[in-house]
Protein backbone atom coordinates (compact mmCIF):
# COMPACT_ATOMS: atom_id res chain seq x y z
CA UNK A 1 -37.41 -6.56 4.43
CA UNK A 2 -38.43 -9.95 3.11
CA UNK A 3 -36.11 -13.22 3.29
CA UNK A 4 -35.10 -13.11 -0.10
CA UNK A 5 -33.54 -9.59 0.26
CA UNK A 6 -31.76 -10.74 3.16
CA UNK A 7 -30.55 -13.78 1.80
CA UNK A 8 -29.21 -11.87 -1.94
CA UNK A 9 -27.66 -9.09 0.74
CA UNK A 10 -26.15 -11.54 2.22
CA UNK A 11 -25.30 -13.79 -0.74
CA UNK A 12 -23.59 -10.12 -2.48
CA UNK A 13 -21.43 -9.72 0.59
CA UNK A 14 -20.32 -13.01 0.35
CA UNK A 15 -19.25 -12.63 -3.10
CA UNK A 16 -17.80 -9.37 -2.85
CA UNK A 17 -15.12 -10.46 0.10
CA UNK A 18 -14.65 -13.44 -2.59
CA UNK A 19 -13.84 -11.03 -5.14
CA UNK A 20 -11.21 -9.23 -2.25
CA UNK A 21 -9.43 -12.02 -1.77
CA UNK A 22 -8.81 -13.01 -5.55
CA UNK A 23 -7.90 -9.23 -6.51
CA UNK A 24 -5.28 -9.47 -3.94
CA UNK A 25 -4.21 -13.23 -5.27
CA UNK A 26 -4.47 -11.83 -8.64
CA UNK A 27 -2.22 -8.60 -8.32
CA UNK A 28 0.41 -9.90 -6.30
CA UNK A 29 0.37 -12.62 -8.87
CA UNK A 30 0.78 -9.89 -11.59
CA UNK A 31 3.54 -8.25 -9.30
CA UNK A 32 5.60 -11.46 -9.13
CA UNK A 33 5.60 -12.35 -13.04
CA UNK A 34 6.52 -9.06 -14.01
CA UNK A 35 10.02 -9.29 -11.74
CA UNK A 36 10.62 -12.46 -13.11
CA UNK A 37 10.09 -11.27 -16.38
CA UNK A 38 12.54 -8.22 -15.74
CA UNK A 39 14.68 -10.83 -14.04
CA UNK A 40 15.30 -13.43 -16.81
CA UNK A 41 15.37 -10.21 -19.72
CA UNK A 42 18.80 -9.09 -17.86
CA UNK A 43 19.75 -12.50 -16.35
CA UNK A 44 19.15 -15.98 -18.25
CA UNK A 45 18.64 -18.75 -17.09
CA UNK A 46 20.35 -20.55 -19.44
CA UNK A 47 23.21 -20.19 -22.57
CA UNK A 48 20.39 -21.61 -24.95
CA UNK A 49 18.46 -19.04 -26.65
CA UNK A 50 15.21 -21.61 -27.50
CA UNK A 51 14.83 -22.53 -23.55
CA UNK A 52 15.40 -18.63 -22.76
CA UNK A 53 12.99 -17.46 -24.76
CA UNK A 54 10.59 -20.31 -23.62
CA UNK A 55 11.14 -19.37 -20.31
CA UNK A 56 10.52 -15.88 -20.99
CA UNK A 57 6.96 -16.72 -23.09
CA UNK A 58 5.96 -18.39 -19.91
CA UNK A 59 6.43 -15.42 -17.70
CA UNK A 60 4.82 -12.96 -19.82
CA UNK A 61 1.94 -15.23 -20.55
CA UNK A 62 1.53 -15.76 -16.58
CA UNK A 63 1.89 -12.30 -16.57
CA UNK A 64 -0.87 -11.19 -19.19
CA UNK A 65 -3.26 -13.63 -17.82
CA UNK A 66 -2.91 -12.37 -13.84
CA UNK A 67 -3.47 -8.66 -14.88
CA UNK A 68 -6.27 -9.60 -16.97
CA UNK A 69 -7.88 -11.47 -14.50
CA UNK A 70 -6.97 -8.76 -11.38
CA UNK A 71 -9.24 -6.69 -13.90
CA UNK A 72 -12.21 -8.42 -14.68
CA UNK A 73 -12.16 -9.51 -10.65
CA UNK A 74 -12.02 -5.71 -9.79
CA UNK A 75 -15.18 -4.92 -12.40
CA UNK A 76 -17.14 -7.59 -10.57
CA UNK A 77 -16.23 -6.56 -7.37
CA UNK A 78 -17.57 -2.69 -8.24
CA UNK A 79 -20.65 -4.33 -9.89
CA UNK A 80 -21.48 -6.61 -6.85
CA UNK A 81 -21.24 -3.36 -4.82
CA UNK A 82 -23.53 -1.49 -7.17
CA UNK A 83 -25.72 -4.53 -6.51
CA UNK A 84 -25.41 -4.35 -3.03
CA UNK A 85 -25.85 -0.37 -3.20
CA UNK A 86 -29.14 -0.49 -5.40
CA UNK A 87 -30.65 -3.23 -3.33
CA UNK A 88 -30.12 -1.20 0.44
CA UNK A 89 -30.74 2.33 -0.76
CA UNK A 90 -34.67 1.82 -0.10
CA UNK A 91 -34.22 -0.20 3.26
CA UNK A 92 -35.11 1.54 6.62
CA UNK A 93 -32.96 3.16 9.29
CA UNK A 94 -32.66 0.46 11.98
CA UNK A 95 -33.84 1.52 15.26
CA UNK A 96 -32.46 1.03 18.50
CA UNK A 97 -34.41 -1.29 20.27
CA UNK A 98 -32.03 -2.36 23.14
CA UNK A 99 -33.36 0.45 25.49
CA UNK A 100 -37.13 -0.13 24.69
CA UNK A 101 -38.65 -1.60 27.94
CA UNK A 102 -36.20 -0.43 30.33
């Protein structure tokens, strides 16, 4: 396996726990706005109807954008691991060389 496969292996990994982490961020983001949004449709915040439905806009706009991107993070994460999938299927078994010599 030359250096360069190692190093792309390597770099895929890296991005693919990168990817984790901002699906989770992403999702519980997504999670959070869409009880808030539930939250000030039954409760709001305030008696004027402008700053309600301001407040509302905002929600569902945080909303949109955190399931959109908890998406489009999730697609690159299942690319990276078709990456990392297509680049290992041709590598070789790794052999057990702790025992040789003894």
């Amino acid at each position: 396996m030359t250096h360069l496969m190692t190093m792309m292996i390597s770099f895929l990994f890296t991005i693919a726990g990168l990817l984790n982490l901002l699906f989770y961020i992403f999702a519980i983001g997504t999670v959070i706005s869409f009880l808030l949004e539930q939250w000030l449709k039954n409760r709001p915040l305030s008696v004027d109807k402008t700053i309600n439905d301001r407040n509302q806009y905002i929600v569902e706009v945080n909303r949109k954008y955190c399931f959109r991107q908890a998406w489009m993070v999730n697609i690159y994460w299942f690319l990276c691991n078709i990456g990392l999938y297509l680049i290992s299927r041709n590598m070789a078994t790794p052999t057990d060389t702790f025992w040789n010599g003894l």
